[in-house]
N, C-alpha and C. Protein backbone atom coordinates (compact mmCIF):
# COMPACT_ATOMS: atom_id res chain seq x y z
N UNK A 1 -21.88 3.54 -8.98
CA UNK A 1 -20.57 3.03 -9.38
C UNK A 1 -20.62 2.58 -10.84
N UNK A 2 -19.54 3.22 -11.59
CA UNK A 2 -19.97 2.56 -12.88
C UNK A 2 -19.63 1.13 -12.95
N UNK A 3 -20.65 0.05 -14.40
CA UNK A 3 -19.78 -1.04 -14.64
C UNK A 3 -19.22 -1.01 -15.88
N UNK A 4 -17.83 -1.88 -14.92
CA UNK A 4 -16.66 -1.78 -16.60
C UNK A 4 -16.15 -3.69 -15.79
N UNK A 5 -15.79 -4.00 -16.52
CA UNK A 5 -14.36 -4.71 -16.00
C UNK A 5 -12.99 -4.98 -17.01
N UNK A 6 -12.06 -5.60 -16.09
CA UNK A 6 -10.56 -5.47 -16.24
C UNK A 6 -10.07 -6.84 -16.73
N UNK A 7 -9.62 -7.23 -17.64
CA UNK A 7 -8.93 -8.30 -18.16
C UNK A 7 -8.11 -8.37 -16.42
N UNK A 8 -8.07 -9.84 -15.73
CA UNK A 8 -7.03 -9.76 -14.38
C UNK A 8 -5.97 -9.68 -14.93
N UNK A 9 -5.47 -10.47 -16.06
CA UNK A 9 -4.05 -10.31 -16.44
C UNK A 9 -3.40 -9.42 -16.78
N UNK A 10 -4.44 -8.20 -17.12
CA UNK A 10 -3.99 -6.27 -16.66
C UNK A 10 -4.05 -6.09 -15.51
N UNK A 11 -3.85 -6.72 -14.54
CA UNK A 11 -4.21 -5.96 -13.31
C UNK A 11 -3.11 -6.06 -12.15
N UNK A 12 -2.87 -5.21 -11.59
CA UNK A 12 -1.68 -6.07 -10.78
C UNK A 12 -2.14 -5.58 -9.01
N UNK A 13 -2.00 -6.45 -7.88
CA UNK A 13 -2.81 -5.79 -6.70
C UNK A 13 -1.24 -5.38 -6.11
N UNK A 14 -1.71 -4.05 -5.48
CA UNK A 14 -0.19 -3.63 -4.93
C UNK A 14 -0.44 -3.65 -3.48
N UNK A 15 0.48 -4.27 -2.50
CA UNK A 15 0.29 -4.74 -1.10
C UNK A 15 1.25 -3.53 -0.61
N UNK A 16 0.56 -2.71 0.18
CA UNK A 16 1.44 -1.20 0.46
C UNK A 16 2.21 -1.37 2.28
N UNK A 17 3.18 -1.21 2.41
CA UNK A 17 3.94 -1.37 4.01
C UNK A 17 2.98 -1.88 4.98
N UNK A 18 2.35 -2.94 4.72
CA UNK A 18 2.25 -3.97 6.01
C UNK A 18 3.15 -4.45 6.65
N UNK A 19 3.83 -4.02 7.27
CA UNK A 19 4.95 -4.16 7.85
C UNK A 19 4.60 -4.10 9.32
N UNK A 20 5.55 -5.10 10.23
CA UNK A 20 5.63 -5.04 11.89
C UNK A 20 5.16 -3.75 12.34
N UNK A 21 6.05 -2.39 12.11
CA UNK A 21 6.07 -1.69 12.67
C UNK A 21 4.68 -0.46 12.61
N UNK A 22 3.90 -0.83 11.47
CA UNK A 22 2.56 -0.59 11.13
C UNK A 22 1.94 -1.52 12.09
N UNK A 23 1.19 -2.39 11.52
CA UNK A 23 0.82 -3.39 11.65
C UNK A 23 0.55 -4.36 13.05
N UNK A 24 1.72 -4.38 13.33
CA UNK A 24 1.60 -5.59 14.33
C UNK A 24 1.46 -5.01 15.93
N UNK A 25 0.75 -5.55 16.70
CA UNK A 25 0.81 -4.76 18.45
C UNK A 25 1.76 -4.96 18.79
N UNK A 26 3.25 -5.21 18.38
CA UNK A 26 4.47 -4.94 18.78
C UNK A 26 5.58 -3.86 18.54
N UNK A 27 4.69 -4.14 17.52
CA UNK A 27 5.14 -2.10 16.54
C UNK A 27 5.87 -1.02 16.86
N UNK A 28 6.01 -0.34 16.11
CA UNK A 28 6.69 0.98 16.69
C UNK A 28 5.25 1.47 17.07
N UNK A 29 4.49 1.52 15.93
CA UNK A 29 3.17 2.23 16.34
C UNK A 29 2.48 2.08 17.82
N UNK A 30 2.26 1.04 18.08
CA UNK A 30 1.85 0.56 19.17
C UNK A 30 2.57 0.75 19.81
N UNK A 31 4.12 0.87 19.92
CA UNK A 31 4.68 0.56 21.60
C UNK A 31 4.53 2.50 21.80
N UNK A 32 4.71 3.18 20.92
CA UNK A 32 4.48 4.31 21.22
C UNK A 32 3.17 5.00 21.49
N UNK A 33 2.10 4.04 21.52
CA UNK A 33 0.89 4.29 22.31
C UNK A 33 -0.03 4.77 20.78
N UNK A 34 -0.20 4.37 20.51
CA UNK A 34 -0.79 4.87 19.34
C UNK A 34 -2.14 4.06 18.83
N UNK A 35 -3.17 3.80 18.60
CA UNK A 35 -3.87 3.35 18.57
C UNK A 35 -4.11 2.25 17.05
N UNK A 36 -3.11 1.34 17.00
CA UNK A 36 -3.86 0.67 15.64
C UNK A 36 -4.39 -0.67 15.28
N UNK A 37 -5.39 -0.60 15.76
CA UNK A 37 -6.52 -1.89 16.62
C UNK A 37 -6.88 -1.98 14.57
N UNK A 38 -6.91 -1.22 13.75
CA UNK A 38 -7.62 -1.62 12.71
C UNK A 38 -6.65 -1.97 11.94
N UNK A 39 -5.67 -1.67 11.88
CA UNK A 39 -4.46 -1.59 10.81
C UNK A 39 -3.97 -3.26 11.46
N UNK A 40 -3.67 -3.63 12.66
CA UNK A 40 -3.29 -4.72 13.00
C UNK A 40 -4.99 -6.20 12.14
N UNK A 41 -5.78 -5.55 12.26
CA UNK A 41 -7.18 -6.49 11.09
C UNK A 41 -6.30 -7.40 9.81
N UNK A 42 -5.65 -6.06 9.68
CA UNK A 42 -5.47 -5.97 8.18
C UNK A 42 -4.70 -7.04 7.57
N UNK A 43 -3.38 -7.74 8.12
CA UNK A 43 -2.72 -8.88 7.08
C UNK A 43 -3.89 -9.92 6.93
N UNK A 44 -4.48 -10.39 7.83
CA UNK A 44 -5.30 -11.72 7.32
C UNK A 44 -6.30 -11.77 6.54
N UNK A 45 -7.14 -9.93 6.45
CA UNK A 45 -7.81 -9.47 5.06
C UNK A 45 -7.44 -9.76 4.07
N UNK A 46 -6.05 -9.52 3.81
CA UNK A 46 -5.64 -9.01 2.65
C UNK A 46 -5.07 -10.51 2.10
N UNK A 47 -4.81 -11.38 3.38
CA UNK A 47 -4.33 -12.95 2.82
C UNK A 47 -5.58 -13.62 2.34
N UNK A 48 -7.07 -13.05 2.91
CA UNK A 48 -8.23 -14.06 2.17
C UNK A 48 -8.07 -13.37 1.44
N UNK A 49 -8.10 -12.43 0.56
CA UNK A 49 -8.57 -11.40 -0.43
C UNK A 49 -7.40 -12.12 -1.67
N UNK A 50 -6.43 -12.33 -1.27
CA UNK A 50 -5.33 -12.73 -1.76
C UNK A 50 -5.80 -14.41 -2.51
N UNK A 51 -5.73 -15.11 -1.60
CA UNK A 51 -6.32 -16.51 -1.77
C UNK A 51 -7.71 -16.54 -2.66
N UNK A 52 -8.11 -15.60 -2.60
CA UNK A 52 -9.64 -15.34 -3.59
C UNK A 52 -9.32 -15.36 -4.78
N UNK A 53 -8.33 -14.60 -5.51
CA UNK A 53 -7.86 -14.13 -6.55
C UNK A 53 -6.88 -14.54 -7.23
N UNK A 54 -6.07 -15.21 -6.25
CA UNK A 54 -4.74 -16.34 -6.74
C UNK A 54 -5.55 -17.35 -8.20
N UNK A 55 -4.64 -17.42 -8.79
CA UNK A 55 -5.45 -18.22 -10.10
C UNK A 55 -5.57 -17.15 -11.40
N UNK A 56 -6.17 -16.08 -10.99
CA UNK A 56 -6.76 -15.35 -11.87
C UNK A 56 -5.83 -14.56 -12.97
N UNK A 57 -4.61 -14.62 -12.57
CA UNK A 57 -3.71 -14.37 -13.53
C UNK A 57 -3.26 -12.32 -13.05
N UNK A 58 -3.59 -11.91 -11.93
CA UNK A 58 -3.31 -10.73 -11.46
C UNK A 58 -2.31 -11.08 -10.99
N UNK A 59 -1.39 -9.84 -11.36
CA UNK A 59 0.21 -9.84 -11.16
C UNK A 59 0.13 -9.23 -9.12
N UNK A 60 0.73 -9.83 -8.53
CA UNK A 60 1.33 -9.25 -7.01
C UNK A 60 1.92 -8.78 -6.71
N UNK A 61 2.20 -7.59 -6.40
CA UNK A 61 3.42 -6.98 -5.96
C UNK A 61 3.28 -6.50 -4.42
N UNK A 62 3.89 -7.15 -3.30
CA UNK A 62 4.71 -6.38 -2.14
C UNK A 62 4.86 -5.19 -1.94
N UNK A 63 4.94 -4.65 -1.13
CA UNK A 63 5.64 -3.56 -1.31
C UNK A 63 6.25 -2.78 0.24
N UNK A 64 7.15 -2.63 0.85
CA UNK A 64 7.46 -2.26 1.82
C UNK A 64 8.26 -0.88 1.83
N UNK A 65 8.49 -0.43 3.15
CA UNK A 65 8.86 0.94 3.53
C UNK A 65 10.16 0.51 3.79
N UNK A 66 12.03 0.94 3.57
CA UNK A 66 12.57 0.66 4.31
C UNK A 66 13.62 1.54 4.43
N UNK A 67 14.05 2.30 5.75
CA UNK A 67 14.59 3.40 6.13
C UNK A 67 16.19 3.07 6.59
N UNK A 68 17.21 3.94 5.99
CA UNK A 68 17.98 3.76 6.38
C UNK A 68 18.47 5.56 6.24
N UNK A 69 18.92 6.10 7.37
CA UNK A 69 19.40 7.50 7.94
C UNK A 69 20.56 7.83 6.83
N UNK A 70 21.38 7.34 6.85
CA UNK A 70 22.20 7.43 5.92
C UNK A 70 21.99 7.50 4.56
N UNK A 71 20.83 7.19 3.93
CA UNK A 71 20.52 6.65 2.54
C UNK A 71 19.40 8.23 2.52
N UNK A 72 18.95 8.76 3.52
CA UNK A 72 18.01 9.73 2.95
C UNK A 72 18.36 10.83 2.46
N UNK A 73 17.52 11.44 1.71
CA UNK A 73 18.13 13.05 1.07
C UNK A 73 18.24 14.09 2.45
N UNK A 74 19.19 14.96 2.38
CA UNK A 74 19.16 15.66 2.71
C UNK A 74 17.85 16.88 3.47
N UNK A 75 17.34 16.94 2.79
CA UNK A 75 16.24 18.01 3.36
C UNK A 75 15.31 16.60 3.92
N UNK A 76 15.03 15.60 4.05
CA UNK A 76 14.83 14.66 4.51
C UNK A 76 15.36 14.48 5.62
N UNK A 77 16.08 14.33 6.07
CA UNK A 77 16.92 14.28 7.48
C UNK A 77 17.31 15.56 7.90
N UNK A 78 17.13 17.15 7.26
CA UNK A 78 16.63 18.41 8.03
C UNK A 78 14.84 18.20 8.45
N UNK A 79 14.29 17.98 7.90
CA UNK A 79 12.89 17.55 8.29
C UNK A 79 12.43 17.11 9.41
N UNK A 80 13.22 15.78 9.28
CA UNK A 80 13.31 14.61 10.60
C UNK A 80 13.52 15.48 11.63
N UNK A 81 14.77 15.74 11.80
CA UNK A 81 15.57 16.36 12.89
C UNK A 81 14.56 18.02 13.62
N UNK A 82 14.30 18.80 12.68
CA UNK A 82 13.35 20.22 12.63
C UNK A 82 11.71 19.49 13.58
N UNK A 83 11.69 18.53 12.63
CA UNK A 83 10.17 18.16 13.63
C UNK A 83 9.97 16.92 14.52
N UNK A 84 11.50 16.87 14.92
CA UNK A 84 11.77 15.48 15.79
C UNK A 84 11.21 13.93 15.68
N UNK A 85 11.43 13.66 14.90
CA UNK A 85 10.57 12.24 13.98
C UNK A 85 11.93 11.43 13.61
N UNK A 86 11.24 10.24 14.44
CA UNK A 86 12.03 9.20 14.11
C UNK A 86 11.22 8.40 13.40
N UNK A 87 11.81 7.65 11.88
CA UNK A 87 11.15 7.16 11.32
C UNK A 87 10.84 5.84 11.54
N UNK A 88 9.79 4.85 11.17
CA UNK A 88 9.61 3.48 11.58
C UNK A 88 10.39 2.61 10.49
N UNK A 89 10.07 1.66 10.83
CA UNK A 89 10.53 0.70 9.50
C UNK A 89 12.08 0.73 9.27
N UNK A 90 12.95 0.88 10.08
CA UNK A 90 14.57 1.34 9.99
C UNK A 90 15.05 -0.21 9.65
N UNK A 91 16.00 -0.02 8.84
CA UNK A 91 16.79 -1.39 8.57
C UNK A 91 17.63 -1.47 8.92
N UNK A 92 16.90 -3.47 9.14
CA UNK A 92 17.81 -4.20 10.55
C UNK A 92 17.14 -4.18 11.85
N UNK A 93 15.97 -3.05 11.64
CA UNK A 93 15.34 -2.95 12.88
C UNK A 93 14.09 -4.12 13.23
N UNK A 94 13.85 -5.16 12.43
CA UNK A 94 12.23 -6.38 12.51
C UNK A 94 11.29 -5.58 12.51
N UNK A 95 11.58 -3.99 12.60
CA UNK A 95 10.08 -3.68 12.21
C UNK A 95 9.38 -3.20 10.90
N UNK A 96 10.91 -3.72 9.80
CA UNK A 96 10.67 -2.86 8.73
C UNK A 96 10.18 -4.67 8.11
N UNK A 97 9.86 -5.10 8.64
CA UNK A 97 9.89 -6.87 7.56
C UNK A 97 8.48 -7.13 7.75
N UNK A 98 7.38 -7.71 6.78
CA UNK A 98 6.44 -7.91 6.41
C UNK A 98 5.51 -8.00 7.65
N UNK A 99 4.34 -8.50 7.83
CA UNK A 99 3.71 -8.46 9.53
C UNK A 99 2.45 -9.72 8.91
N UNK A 100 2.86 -10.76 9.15
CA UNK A 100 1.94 -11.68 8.88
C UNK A 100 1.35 -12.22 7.56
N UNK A 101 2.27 -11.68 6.28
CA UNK A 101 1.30 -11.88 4.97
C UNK A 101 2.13 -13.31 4.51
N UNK A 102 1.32 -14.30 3.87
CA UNK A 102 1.51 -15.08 3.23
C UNK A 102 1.55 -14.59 1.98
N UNK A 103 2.99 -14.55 1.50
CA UNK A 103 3.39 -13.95 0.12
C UNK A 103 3.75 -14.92 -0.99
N UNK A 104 3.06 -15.29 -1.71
CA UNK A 104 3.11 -16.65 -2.91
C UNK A 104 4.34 -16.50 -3.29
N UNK A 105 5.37 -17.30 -3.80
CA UNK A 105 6.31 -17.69 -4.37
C UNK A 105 6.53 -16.82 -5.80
N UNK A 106 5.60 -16.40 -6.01
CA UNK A 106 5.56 -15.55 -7.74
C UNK A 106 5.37 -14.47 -7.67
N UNK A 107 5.12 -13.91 -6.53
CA UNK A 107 4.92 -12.36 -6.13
C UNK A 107 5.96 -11.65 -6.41
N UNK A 108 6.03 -10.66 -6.62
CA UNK A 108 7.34 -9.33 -6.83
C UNK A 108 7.28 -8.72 -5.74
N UNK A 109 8.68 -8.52 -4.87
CA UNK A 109 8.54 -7.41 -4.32
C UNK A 109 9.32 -6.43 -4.25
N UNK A 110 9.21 -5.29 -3.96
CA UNK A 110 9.64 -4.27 -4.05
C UNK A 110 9.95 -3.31 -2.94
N UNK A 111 10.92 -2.97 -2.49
CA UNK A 111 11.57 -2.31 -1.32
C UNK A 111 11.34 -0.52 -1.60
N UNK A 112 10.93 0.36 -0.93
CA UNK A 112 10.32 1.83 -1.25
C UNK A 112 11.27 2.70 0.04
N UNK A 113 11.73 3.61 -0.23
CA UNK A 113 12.44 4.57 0.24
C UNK A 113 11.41 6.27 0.63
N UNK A 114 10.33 6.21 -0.54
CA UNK A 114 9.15 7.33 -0.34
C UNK A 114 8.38 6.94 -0.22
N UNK A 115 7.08 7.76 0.06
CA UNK A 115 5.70 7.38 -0.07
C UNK A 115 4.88 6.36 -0.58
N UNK A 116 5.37 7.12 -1.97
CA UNK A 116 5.01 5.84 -3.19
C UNK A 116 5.80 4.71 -3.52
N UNK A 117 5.07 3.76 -4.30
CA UNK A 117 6.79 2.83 -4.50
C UNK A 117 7.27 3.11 -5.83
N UNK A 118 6.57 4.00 -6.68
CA UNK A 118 6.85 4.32 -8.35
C UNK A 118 8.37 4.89 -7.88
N UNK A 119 9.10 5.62 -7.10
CA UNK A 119 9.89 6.47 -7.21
C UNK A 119 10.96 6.01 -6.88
N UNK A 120 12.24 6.53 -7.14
CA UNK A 120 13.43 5.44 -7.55
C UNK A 120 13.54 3.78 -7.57
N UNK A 121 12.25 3.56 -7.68
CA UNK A 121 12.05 1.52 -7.74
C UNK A 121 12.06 1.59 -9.18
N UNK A 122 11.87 0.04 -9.64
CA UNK A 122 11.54 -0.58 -10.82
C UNK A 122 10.22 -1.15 -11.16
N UNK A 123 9.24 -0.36 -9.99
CA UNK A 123 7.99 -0.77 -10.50
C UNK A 123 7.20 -0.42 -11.72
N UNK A 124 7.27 0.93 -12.02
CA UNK A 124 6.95 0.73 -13.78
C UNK A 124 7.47 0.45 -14.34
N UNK A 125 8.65 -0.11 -14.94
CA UNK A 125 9.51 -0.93 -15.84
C UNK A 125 8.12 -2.50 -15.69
N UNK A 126 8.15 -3.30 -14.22
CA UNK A 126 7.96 -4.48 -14.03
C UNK A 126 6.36 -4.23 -14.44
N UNK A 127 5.47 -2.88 -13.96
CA UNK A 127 3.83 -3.15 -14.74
C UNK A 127 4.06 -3.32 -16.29
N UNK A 128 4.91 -2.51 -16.48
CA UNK A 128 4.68 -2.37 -18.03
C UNK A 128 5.14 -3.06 -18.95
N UNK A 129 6.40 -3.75 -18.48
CA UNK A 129 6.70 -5.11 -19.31
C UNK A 129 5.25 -6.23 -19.09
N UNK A 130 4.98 -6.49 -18.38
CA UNK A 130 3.99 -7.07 -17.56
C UNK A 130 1.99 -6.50 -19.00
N UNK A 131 2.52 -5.38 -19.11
CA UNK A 131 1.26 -5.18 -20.05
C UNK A 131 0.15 -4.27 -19.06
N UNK A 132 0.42 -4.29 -17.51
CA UNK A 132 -0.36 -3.84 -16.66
C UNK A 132 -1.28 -2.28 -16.94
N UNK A 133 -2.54 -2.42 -16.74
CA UNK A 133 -3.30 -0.97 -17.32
C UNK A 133 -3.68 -0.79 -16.04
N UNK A 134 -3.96 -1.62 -14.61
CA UNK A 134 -4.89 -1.39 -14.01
C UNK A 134 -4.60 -1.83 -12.48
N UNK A 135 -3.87 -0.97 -11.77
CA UNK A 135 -3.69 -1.21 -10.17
C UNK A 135 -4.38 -1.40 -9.25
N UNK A 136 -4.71 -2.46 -8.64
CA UNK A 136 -5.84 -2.00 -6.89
C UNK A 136 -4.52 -2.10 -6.21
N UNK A 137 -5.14 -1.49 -5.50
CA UNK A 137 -4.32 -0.96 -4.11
C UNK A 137 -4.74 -0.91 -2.53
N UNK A 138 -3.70 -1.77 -1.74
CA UNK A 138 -4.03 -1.91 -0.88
C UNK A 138 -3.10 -2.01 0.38
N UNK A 139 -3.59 -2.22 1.93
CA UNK A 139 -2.72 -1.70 2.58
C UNK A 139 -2.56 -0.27 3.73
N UNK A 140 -1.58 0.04 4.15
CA UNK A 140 -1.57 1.08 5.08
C UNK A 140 -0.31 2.27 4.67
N UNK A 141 -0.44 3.01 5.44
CA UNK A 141 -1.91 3.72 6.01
C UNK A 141 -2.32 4.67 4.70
N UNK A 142 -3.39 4.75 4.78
CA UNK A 142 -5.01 5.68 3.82
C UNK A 142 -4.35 6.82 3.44
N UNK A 143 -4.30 7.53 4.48
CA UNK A 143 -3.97 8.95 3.88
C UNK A 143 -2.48 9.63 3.60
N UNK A 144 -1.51 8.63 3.76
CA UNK A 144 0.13 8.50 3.16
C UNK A 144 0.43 8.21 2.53
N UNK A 145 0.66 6.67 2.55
CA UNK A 145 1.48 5.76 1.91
C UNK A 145 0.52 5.36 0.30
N UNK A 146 -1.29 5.13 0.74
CA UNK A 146 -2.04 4.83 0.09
C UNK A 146 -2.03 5.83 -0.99
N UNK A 147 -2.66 7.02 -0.30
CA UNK A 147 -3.24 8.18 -1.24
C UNK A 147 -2.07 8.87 -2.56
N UNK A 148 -0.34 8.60 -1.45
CA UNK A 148 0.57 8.67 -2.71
C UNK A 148 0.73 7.49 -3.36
N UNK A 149 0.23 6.54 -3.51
CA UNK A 149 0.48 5.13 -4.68
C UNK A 149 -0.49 5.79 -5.48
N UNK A 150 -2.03 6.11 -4.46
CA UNK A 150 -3.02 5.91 -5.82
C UNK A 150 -2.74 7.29 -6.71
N UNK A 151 -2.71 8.46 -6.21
CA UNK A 151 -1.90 9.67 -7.25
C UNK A 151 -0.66 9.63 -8.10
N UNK A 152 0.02 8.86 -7.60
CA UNK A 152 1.47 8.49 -8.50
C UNK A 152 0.96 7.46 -9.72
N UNK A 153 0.36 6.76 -9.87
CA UNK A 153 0.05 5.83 -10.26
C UNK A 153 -0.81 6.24 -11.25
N UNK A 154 -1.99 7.36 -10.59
CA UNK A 154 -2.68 7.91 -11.85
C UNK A 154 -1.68 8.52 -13.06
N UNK A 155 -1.16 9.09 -12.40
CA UNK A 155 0.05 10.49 -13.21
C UNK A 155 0.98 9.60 -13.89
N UNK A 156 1.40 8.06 -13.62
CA UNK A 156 2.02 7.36 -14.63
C UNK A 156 1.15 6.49 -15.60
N UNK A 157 -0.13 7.07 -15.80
CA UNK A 157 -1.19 6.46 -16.66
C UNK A 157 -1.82 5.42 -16.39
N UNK A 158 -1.62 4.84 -15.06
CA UNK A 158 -2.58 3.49 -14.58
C UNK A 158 -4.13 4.39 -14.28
N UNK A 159 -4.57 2.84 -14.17
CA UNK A 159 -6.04 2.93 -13.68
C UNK A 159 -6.21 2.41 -12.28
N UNK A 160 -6.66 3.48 -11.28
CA UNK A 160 -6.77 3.13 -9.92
C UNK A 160 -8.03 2.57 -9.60
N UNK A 161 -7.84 1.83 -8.84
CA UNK A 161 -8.62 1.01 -7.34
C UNK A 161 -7.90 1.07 -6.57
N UNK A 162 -8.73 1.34 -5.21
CA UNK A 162 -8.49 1.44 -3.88
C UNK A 162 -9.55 0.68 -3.14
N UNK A 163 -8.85 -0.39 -2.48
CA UNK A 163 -10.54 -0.96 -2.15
C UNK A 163 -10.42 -1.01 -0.74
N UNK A 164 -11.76 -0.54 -0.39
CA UNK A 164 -11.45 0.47 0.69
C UNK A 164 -11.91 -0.32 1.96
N UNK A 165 -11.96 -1.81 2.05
CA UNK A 165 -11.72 -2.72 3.06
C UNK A 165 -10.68 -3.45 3.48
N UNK A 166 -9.39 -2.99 2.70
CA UNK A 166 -8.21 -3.59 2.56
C UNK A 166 -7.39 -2.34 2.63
N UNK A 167 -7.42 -1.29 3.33
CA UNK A 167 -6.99 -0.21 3.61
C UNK A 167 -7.33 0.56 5.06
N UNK A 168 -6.46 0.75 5.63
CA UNK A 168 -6.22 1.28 6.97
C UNK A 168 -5.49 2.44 7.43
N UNK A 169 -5.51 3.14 8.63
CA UNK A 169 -4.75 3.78 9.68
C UNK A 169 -4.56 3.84 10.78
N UNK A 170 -3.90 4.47 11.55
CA UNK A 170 -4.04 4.90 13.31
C UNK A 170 -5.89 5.04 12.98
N UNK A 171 -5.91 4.54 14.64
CA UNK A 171 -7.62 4.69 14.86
C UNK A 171 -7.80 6.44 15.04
N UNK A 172 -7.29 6.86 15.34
CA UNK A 172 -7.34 8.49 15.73
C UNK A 172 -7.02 9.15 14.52
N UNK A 173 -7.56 8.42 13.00
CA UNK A 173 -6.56 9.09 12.07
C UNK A 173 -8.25 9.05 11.22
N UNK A 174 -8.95 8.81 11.66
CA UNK A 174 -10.27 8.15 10.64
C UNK A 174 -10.88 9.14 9.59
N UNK A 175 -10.75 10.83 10.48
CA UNK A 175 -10.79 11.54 9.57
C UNK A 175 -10.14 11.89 8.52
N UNK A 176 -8.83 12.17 8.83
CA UNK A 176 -7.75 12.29 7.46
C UNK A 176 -7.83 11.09 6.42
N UNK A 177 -8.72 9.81 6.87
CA UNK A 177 -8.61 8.78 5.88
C UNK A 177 -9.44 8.78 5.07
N UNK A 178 -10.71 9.16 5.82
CA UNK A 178 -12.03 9.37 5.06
C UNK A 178 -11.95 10.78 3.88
N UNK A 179 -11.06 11.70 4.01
CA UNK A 179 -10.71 12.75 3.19
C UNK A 179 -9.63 12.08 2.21
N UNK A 180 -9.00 11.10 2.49
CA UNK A 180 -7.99 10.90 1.14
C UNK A 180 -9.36 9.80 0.60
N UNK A 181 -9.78 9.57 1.22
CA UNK A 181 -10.46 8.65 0.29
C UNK A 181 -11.42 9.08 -1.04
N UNK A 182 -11.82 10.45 -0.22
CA UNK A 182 -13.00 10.84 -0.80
C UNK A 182 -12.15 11.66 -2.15
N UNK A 183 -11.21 12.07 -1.81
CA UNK A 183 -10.03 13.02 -2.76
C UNK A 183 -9.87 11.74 -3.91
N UNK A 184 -9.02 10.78 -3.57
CA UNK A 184 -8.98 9.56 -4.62
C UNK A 184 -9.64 9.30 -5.67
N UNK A 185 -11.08 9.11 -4.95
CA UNK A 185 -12.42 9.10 -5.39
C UNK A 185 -12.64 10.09 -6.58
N UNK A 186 -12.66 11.16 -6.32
CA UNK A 186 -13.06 12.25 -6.97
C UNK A 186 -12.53 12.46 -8.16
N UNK A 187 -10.40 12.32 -7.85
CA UNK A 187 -10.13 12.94 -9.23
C UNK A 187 -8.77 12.04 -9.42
N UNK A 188 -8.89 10.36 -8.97
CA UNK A 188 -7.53 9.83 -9.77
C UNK A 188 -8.16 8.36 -9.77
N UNK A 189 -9.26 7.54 -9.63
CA UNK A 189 -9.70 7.18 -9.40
C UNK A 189 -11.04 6.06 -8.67
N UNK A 190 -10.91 4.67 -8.46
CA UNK A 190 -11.95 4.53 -7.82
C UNK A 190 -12.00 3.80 -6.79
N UNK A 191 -12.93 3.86 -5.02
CA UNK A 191 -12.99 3.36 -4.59
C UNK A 191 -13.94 2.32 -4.16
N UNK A 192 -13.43 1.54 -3.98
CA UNK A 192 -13.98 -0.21 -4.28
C UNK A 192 -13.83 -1.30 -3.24
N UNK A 193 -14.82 -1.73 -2.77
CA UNK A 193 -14.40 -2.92 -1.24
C UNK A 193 -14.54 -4.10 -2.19
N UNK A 194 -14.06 -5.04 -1.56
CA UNK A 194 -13.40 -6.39 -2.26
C UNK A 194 -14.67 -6.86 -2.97
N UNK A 195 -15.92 -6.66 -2.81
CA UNK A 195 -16.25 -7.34 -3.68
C UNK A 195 -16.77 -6.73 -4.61
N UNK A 196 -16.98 -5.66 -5.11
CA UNK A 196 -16.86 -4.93 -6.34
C UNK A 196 -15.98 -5.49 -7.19
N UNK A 197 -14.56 -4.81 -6.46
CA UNK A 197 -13.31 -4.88 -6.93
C UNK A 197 -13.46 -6.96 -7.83
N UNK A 198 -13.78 -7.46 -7.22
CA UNK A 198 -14.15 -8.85 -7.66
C UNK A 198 -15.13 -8.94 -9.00
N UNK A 199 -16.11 -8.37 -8.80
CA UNK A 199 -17.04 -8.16 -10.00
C UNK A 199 -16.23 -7.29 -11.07
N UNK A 200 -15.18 -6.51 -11.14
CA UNK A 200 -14.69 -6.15 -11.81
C UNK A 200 -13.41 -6.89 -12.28
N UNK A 201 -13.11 -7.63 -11.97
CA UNK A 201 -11.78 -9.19 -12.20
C UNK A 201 -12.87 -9.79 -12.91
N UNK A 202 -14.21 -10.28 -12.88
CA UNK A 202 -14.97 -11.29 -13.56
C UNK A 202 -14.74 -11.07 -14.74
């Protein structure tokens, strides 16, 4: 692993759809039988990980999924309909609203319609007024929601972290996660468990 580190006050940690319907054993995920014993781990990780770093002058940003039928594009709702998928996270539905995170008072957040949250949001306007060079990233799930932040993010000139104890999926998903990870890795950049990612805030 190389060493470098990051001014924190370049850095901003992005908290990716922890949301009920991910997240919580009440879920959409879960009530539809789905296995996510690891992804449900995940808010109280990400609240010590959080509490670790509070102070340090790293910007927070939220970030949630939130679906509304009416609001999607077109070939978006031929999609849905063609491969019978109902989406999670629907608004108005409690499963699109946070799943256990203690979110500081100074945090930004940001409401996402795609994959990523760069795309019709105001999140690069808010890194870049902000001075931000340098994203970790964290959150669910690995090989979606994650793998398009950390590629979008390269391609708008940030510097990625993914730290890869603060990142999850369906338990039946371990392979497709371990392949975005290793993809990340390879060519947008780096993956990092919290305490690297820490030695690199020092």
């Amino acid at each position: 692993m190389p060493q470098f580190h990051f001014a924190p006050e370049a850095c901003a940690l992005i908290v990716v759809d922890v949301q009920v319907d991910f997240c919580s054993p009440t879920g959409s995920t879960a009530r539809r039988g789905k296995p996510n014993t690891r992804m449900q781990t995940l808010p109280d990780k990400i609240n010590a990980f959080v509490r670790e770093i509070y102070g340090l002058g790293v910007l927070l940003v939220y970030v949630k999924s939130v679906f509304n039928e009416a609001r999607l594009a077109p070939n978006v709702r031929f999609f849905n309909a063609m491969k019978g998928i109902k989406r999670p996270t629907q608004e108005g539905s409690g499963g699109e609203e946070f799943d256990r995170l203690d979110i500081p008072a100074d945090a930004m957040i940001i409401q996402k319609e795609a994959a990523d949250p760069f795309t019709a949001t105001n999140l690069k306007h808010i890194l870049d007024e902000r001075h931000i060079h340098t994203v970790l990233i964290c959150g669910v799930r690995t090989e979606i929601c994650i793998d398009a932040t950390a590629r979008k993010a390269f391609v708008e000139g940030y510097n990625v972290i993914v730290i890869s104890d603060l990142v999850a999926t369906r338990d039946d998903n371990a392979n497709d996660e371990q392949y975005a990870l290793r993809y990340i890795d390879a060519y947008v950049g780096f993956v990092m468990n919290t305490a690297q990612v820490k030695q690199v805030l020092s």
